[in-house]
C-alpha atoms as a PDB file:
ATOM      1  CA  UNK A   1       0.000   0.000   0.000  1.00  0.00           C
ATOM      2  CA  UNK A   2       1.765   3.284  -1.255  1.00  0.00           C
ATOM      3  CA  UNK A   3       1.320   5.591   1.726  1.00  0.00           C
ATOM      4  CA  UNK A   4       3.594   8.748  -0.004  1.00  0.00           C
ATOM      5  CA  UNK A   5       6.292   9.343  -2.785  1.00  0.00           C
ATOM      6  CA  UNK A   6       8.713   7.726  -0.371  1.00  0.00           C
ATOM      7  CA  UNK A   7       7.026   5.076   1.405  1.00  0.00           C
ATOM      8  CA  UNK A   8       4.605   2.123   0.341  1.00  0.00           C
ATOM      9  CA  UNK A   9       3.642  -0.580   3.153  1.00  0.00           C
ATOM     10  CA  UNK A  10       4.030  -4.417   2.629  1.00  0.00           C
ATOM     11  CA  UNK A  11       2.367  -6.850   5.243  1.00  0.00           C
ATOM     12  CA  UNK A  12       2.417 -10.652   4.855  1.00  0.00           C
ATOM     13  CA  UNK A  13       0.699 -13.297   7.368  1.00  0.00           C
ATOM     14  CA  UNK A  14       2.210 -16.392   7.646  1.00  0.00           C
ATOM     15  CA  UNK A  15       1.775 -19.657  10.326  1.00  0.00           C
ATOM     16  CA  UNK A  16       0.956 -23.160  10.122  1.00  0.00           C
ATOM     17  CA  UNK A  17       1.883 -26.201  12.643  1.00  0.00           C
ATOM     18  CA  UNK A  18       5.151 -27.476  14.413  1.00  0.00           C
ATOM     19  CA  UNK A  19       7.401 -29.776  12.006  1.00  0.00           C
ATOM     20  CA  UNK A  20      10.318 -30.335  14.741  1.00  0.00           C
ATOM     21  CA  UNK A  21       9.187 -31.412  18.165  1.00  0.00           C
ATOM     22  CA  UNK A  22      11.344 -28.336  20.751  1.00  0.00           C
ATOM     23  CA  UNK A  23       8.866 -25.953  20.891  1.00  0.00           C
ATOM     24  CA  UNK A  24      11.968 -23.107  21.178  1.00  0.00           C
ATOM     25  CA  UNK A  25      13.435 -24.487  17.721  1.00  0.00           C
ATOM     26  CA  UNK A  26       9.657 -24.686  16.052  1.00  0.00           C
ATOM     27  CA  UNK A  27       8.862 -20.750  17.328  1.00  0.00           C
ATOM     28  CA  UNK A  28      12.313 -19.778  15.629  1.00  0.00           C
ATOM     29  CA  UNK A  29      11.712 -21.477  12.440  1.00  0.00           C
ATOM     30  CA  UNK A  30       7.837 -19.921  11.928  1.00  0.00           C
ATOM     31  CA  UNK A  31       9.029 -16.652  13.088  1.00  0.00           C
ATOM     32  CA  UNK A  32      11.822 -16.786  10.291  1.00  0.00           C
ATOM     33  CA  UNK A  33       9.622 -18.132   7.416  1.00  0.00           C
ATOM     34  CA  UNK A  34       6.758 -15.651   8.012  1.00  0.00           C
ATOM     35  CA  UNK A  35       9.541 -12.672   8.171  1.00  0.00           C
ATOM     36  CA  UNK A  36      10.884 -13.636   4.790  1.00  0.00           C
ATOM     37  CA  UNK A  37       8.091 -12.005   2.513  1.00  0.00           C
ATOM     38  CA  UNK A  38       8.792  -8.405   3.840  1.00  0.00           C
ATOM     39  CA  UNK A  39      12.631  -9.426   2.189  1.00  0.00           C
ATOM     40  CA  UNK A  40      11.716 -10.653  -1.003  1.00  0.00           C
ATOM     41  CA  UNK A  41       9.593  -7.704  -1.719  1.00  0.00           C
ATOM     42  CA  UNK A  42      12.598  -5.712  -0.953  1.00  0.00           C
ATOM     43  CA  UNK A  43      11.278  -4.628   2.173  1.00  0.00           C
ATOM     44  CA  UNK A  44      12.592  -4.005   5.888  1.00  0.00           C
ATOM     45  CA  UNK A  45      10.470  -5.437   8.925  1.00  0.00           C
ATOM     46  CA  UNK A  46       8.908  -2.666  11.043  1.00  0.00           C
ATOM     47  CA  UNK A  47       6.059  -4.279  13.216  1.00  0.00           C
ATOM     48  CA  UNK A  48       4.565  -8.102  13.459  1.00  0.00           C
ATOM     49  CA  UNK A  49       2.112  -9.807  15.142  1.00  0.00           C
ATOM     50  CA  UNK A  50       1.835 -13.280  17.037  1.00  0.00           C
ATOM     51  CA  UNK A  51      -1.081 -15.562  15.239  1.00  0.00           C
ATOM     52  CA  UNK A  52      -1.345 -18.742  17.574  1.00  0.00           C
ATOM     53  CA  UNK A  53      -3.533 -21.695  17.652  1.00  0.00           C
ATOM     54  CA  UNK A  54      -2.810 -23.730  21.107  1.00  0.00           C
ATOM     55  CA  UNK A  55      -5.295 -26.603  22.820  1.00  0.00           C
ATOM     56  CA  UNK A  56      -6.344 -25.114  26.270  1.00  0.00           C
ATOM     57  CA  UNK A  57      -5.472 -28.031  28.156  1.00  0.00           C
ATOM     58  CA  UNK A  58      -2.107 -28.262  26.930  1.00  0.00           C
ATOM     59  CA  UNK A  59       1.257 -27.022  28.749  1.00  0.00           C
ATOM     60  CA  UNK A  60       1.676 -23.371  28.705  1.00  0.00           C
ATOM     61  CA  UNK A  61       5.202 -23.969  28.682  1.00  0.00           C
ATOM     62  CA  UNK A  62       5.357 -25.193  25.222  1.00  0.00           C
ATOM     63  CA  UNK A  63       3.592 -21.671  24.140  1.00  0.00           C
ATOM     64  CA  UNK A  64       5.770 -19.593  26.090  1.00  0.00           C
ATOM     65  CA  UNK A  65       9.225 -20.997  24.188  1.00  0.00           C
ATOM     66  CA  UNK A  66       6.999 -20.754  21.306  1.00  0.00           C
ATOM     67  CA  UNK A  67       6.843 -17.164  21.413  1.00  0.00           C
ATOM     68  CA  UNK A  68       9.899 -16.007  23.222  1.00  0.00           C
ATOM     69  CA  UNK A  69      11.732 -17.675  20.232  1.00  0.00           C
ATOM     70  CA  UNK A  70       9.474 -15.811  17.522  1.00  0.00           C
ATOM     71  CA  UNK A  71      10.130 -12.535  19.512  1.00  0.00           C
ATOM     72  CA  UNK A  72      13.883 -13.114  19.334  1.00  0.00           C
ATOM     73  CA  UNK A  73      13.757 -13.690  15.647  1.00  0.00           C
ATOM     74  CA  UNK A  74      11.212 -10.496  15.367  1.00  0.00           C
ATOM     75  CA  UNK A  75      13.963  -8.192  17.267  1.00  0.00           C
ATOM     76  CA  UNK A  76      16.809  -9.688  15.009  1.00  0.00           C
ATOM     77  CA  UNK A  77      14.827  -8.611  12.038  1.00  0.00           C
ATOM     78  CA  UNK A  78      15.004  -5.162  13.474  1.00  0.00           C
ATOM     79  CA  UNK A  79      11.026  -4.683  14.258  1.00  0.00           C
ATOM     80  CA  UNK A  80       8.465  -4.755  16.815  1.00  0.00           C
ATOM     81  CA  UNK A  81       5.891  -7.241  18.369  1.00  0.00           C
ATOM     82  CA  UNK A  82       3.006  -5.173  18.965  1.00  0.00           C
ATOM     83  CA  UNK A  83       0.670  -8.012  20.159  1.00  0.00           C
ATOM     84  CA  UNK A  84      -1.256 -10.803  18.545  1.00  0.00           C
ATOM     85  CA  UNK A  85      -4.077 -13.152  18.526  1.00  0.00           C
ATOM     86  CA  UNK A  86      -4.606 -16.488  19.792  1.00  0.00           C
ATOM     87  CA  UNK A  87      -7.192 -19.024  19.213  1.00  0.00           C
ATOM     88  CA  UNK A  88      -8.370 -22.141  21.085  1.00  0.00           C
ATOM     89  CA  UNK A  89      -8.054 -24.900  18.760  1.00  0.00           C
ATOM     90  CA  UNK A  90      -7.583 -28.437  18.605  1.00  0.00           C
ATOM     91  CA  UNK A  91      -3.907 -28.355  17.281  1.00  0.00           C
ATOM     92  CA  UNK A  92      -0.887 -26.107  17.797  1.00  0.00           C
ATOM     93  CA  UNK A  93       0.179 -23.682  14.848  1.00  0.00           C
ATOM     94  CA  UNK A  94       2.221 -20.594  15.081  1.00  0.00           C
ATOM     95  CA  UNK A  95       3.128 -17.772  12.864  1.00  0.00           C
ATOM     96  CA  UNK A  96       3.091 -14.044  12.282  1.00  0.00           C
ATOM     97  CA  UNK A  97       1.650 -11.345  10.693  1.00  0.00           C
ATOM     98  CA  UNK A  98       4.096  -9.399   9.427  1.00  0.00           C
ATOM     99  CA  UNK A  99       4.343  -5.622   8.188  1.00  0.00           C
ATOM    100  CA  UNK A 100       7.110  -3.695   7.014  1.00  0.00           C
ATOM    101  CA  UNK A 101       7.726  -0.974   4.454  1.00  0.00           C
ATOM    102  CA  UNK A 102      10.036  -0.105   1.020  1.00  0.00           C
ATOM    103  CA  UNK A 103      10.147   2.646  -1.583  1.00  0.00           C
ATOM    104  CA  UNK A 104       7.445   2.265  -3.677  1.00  0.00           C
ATOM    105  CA  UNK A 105      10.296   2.414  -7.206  1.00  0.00           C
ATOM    106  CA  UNK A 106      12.227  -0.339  -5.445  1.00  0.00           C
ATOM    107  CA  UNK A 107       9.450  -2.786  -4.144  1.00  0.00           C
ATOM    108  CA  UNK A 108      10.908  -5.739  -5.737  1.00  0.00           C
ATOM    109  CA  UNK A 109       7.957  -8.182  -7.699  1.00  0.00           C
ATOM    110  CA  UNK A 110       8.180 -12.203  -8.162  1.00  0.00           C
ATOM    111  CA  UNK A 111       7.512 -12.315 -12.007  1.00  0.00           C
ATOM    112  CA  UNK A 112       9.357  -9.521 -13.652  1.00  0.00           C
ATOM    113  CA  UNK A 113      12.502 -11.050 -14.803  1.00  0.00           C
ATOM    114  CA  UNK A 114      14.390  -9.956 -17.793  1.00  0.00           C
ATOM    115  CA  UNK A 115      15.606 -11.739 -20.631  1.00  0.00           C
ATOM    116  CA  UNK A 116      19.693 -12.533 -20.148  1.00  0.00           C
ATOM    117  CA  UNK A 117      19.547 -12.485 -16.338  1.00  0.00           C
ATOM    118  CA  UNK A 118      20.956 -14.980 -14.373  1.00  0.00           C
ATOM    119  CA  UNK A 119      19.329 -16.865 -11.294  1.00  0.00           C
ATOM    120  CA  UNK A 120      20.934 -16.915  -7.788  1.00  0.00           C
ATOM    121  CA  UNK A 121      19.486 -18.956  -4.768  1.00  0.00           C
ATOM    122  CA  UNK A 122      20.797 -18.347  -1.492  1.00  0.00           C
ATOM    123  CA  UNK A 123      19.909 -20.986   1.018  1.00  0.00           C
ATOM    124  CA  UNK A 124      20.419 -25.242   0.123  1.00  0.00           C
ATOM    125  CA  UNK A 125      17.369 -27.027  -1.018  1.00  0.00           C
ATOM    126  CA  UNK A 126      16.251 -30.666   0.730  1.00  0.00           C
ATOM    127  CA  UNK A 127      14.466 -29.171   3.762  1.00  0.00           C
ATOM    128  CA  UNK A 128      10.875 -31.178   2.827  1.00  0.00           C
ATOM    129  CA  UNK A 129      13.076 -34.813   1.892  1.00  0.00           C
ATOM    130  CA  UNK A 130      15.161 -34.220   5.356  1.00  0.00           C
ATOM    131  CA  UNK A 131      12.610 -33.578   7.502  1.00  0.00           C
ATOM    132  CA  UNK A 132      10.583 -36.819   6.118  1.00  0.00           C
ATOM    133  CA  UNK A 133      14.139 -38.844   6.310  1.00  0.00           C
ATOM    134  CA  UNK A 134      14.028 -37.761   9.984  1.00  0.00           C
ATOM    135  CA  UNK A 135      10.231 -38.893  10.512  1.00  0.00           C
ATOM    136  CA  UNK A 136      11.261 -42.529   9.297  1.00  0.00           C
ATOM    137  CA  UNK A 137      14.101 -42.573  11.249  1.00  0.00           C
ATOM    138  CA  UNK A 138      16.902 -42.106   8.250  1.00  0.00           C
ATOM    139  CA  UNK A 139      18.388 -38.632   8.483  1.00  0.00           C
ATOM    140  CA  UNK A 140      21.181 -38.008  10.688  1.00  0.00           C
ATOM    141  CA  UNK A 141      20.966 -35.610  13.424  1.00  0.00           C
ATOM    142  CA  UNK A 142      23.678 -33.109  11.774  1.00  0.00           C
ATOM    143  CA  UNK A 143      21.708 -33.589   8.651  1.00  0.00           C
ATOM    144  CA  UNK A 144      18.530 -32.204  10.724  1.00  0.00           C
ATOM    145  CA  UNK A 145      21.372 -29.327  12.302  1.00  0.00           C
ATOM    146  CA  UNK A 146      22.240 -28.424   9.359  1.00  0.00           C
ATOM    147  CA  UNK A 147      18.878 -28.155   8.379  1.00  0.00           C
ATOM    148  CA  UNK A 148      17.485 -26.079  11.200  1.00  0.00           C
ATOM    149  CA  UNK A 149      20.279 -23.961  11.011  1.00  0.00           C
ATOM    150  CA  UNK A 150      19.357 -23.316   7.769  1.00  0.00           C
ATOM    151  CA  UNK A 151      15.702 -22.891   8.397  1.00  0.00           C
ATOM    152  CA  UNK A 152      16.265 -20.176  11.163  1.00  0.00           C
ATOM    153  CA  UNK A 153      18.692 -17.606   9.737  1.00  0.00           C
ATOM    154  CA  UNK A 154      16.652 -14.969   8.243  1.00  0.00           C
ATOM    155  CA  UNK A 155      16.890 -13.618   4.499  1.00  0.00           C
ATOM    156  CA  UNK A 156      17.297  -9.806   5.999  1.00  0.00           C
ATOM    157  CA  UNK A 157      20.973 -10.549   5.378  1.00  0.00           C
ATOM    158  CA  UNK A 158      20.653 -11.475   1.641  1.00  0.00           C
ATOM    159  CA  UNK A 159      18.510  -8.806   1.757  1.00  0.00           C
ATOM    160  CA  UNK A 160      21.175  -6.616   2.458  1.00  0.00           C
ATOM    161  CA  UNK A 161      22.806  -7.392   0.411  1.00  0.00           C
ATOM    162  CA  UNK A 162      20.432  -6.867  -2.655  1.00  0.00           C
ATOM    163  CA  UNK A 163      19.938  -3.578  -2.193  1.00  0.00           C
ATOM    164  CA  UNK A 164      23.500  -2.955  -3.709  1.00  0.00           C
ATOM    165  CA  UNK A 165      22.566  -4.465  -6.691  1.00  0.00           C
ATOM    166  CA  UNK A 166      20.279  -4.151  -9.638  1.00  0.00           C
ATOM    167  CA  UNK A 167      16.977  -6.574  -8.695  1.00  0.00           C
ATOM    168  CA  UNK A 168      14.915  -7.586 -11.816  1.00  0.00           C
ATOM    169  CA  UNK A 169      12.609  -9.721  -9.821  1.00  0.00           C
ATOM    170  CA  UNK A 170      12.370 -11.730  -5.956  1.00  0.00           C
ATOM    171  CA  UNK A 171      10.810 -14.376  -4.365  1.00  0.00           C
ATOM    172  CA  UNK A 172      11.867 -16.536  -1.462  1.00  0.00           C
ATOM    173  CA  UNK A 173      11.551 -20.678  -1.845  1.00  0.00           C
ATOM    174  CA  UNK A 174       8.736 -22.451   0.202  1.00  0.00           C
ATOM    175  CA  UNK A 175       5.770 -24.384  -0.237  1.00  0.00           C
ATOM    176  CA  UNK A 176       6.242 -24.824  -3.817  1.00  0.00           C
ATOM    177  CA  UNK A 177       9.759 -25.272  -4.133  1.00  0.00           C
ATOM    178  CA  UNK A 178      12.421 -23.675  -6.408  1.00  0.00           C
ATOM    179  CA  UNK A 179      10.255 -25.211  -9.504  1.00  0.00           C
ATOM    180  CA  UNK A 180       6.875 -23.780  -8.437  1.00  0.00           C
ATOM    181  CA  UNK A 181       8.337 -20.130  -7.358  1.00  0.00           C
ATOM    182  CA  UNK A 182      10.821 -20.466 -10.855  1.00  0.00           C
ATOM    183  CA  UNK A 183       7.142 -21.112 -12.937  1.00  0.00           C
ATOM    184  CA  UNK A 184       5.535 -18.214 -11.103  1.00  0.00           C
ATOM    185  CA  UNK A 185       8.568 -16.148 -11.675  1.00  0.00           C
ATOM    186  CA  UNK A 186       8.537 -16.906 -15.665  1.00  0.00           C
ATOM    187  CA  UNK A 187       4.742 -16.799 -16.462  1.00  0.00           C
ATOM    188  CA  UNK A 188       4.098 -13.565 -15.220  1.00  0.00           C
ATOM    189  CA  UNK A 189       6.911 -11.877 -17.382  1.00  0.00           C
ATOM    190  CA  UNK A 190       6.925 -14.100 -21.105  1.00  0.00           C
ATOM    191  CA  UNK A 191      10.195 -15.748 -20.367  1.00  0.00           C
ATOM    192  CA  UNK A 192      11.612 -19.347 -19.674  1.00  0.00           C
ATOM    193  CA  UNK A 193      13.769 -20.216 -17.238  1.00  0.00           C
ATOM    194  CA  UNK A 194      16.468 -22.862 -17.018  1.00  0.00           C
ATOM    195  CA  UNK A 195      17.822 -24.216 -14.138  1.00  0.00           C
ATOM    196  CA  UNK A 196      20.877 -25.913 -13.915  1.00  0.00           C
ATOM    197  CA  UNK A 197      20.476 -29.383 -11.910  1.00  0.00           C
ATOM    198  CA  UNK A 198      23.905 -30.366 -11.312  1.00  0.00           C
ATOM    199  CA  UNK A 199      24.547 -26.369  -9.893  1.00  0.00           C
ATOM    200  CA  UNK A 200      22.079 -26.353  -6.628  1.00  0.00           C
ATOM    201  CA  UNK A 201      23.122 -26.112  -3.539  1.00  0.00           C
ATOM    202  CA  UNK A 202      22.082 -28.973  -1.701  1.00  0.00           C
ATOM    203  CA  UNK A 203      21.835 -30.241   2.131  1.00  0.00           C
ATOM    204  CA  UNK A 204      24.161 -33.182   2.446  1.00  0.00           C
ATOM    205  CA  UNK A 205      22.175 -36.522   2.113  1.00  0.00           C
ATOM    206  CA  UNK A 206      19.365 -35.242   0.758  1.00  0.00           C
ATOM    207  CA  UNK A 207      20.081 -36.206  -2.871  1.00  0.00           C
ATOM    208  CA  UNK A 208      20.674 -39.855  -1.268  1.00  0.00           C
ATOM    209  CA  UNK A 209      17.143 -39.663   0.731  1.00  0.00           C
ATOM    210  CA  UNK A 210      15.920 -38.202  -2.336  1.00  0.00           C
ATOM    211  CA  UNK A 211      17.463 -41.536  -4.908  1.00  0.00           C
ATOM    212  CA  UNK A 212      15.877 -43.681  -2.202  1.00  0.00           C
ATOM    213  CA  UNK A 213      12.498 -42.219  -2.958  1.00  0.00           C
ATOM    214  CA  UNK A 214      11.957 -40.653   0.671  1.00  0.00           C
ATOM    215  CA  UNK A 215       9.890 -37.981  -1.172  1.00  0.00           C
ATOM    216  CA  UNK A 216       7.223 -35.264   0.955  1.00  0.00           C
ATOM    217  CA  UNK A 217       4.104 -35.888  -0.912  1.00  0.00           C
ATOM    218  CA  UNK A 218       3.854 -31.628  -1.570  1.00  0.00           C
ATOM    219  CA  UNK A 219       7.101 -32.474  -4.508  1.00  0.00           C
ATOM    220  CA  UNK A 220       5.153 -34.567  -6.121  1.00  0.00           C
ATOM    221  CA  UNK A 221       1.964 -31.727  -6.086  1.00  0.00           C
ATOM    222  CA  UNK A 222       4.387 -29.433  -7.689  1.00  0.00           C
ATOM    223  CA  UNK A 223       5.695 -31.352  -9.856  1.00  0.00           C
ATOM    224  CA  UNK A 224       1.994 -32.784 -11.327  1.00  0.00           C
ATOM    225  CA  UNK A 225       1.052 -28.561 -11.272  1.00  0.00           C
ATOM    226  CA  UNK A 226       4.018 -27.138 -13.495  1.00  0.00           C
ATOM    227  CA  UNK A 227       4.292 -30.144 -15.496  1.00  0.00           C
ATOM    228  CA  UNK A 228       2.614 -28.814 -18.588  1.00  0.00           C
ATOM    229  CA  UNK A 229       4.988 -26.151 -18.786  1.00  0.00           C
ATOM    230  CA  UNK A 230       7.815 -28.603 -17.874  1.00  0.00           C
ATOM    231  CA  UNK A 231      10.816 -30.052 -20.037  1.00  0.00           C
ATOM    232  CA  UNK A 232      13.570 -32.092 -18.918  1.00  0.00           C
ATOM    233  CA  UNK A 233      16.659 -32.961 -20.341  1.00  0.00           C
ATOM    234  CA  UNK A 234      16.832 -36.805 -20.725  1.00  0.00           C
ATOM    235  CA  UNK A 235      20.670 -36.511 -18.847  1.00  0.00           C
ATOM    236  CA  UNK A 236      19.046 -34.738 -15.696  1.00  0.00           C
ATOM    237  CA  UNK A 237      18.564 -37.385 -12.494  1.00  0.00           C
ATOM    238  CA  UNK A 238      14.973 -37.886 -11.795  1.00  0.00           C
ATOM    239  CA  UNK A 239      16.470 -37.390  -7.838  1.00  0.00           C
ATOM    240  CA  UNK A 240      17.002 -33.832  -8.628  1.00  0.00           C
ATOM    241  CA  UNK A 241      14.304 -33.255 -10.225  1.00  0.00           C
ATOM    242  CA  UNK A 242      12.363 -34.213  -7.220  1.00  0.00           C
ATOM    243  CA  UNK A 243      14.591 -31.647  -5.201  1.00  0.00           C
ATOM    244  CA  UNK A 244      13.668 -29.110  -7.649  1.00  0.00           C
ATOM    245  CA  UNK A 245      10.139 -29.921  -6.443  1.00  0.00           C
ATOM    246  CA  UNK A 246      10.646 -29.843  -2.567  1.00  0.00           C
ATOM    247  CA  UNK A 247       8.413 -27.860  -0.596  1.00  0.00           C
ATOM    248  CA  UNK A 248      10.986 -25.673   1.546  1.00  0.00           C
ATOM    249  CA  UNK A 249      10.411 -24.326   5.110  1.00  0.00           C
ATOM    250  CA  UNK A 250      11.534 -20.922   5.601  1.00  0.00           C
ATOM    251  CA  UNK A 251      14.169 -21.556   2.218  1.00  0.00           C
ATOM    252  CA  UNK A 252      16.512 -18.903   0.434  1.00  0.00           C
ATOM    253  CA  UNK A 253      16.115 -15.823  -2.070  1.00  0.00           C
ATOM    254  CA  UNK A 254      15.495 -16.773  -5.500  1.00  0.00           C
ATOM    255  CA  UNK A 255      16.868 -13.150  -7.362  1.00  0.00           C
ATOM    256  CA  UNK A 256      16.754 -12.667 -10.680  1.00  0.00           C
ATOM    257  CA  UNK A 257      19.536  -9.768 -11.770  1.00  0.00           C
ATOM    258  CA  UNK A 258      21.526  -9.338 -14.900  1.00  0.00           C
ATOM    259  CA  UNK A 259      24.624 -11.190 -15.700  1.00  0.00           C
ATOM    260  CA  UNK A 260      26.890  -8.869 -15.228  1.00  0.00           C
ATOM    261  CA  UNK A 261      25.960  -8.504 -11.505  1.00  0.00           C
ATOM    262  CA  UNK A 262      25.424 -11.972 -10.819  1.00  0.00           C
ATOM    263  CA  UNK A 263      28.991 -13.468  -9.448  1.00  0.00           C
ATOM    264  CA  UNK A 264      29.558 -10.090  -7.678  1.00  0.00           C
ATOM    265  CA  UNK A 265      26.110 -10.583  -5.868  1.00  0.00           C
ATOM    266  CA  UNK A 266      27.173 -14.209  -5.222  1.00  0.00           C
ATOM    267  CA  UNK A 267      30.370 -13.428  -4.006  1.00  0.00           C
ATOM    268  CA  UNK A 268      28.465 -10.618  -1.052  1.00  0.00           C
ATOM    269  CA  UNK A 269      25.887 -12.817  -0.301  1.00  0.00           C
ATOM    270  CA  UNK A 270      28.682 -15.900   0.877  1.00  0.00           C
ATOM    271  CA  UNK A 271      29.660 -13.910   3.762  1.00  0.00           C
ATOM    272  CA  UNK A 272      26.414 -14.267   6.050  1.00  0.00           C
ATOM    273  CA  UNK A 273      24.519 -17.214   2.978  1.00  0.00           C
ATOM    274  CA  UNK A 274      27.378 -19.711   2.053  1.00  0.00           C
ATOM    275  CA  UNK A 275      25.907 -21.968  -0.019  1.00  0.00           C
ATOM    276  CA  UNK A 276      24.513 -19.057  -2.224  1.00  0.00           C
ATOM    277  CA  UNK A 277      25.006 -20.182  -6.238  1.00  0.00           C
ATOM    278  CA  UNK A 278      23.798 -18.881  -9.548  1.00  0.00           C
ATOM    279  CA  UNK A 279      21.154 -21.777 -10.731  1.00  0.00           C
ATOM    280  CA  UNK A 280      19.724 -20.297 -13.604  1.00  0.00           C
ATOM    281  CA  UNK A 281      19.136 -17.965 -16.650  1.00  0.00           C
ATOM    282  CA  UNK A 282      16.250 -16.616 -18.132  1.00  0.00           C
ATOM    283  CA  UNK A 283      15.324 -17.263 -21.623  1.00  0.00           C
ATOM    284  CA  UNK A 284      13.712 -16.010 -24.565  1.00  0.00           C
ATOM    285  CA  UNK A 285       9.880 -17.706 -24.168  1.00  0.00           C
ATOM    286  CA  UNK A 286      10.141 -21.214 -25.820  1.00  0.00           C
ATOM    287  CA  UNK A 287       7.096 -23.728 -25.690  1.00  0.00           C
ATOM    288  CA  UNK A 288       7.855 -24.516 -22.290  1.00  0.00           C
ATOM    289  CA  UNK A 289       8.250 -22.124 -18.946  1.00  0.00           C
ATOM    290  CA  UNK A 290      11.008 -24.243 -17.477  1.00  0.00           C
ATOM    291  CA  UNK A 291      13.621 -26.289 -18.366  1.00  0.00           C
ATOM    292  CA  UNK A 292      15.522 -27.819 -15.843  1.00  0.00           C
ATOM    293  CA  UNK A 293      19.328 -29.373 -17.662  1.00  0.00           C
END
C-alpha cells in the first residue's frame, strides 16, 4: 500500500503447525519463514504480530518458548511485536503477521525477470526430503542441524545485500519449491527459465534420501502442477528433479539480476549465505516455462 512518494507498506501473514518437536526451535523457524516475505519484496520489517492456535489443556510452557523464540527472531529482524491473537483450537500452529515498508520504485515483484539475467538462490534445497528422512528414522541428526540452522537464519541478510545491486525480480523458496516459485517467476513476465540441476546447492544426504524415494508428498503436487509447462533434459537425475520440487520451510532468495551482476552478488551474499550459487538464466519464451538441464 503506497502511503507517499517515499514510502509504500508491505504486510504478509504467515503460520501453520510445528514440524520439529522443541517448541523453542519450532517458534524460531515460523518466526523466520513468516519474516521472509517483507525481504523478497525488498522490504525491511517494522512491526509483526503473534497468530497462535494452542489446545487449552495443553502445557503453557510449550507456548511460552513458542513465542519467546518468535520474539527473538522479530527483534533480530530489526522490528516490533506489537501483540497478537490467539485461538483455542484443537492443534498447535504458530506464525506471524508481518508488516514492514520499502520505496514504492524499489518494491521488488516475483515475475518480472528480464531476458539474459541470471538466477541466484541463497539458502540449500532438501528441507521437505530431510525432515521426512528424519520422521522414518533415516536422516542423521547433523543432517537435521544443518537443516534447522538453515531454516532459522533470516533472508534480511541477503537482503542486504540486494539492495547494492540491480533486482529484476524476488521471491523466497517455500511451499512450492524452487520449480513452483521459478514457474511463477517466468509466467508472469513471457520468459523461460532454465535451471541448472547439477549447480544447486544442496543439504548433504538429501540427494541420497531423495534416490531412495523418501519424497514429501507436496514435490510430487508441484511437480503434477508445473508439469505442462515442464521439459527435462533426458541426462538430468529424476532425484534432482524431485529436489527441484521440494516444498521448503523458511528456504533462500530466488533473485533474478543481470549477468553482469550476478557473481559479484554471489560473491556478497557468501559472507552471512554460504551456499549461495547462480542456478539459472532466463530465456527467450520457448514452448515450455522451465527447463531444468
Amino acid at each position: 500500500y503506497k502511503l507517499t512518494d517515499d514510502v509504500a507498506v508491505v504486510q504478509t501473514l504467515d503460520f501453520f503447525p510445528p514440524m520439529v518437536d522443541d517448541p523453542y526451535t519450532f517458534g524460531q523457524i515460523a518466526a523466520t519463514n513468516a519474516l521472509s516475505d517483507v525481504w523478497a519484496m525488498g522490504g525491511q520489517v517494522k512491526t509483526a504480530l503473534n497468530i497462535v492456535c494452542f489446545p487449552e489443556k495443553s502445557d503453557l510452557n510449550i507456548l511460552g518458548e513458542m513465542m519467546r523464540s518468535g520474539a527473538e527472531k522479530v527483534a533480530e529482524a530489526g522490528g516490533t511485536l506489537v501483540g497478537g491473537h490467539s485461538i483455542a483450537d484443537s492443534d498447535v500452529k504458530y506464525g506471524l503477521s508481518v508488516m514492514g515498508t520499502v520505496h514504492p520504485d524499489r518494491i521488488y515483484a516475483n515475475n518480472t525477470p528480464q531476458k539474459g539475467d541470471k538466477l541466484v538462490l541463497t539458502k540449500r534445497l532438501g528441507v521437505g526430503i530431510l525432515c521426512t528422512a528424519s520422521r522414518v528414522g533415516e536422516a542423521s541428526s547433523e543432517a537435521m542441524q544443518a537443516a534447522v540452522a538453515s531454516m532459522t537464519t533470516l533472508n534480511k541478510y541477503a537482503a542486504q545485500c540486494c539492495r547494492a545491486y540491480e533486482v529484476h525480480a524476488c521471491t523466497d523458496v517455500t511451499g512450492f519449491g524452487l520449480l513452483g516459485h521459478a514457474d511463477e517467476m517466468a509466467r508472469g513476465s513471457g520468459v523461460t527459465i532454465r535451471l541448472y540441476s547439477r549447480r544447486l546447492p544442496l543439504f548433504p544426504g538429501a540427494l541420497e534420501f531423495a534416490e531412495m524415494g523418501i519424497i514429501p508428498a507436496g514435490a510430487y503436487r508441484n511437480l503434477d502442477y508445473v508439469k505442462p509447462r515442464l521439459t527435462v533434459a533426458e541426462s538430468v537425475q529424476q532425484a534432482r528433479v524431485d529436489l527441484i520440487c521440494d516444498p521448503q520451510t523458511s528456504g533462500g532468495l530466488l533473485i533474478a539480476l543481470p549477468v553482469e551482476d550476478a557473481g559479484a552478488l554471489v560473491a556478497a551474499l557468501r559472507e552471512h549465505c554460504p551456499d549461495s550459487a547462480i542456478v539459472g538464466t532466463v530465456l527467450p519464451q520457448t514452448d515450455h516455462t522451465l527447463e531444468i538441464v
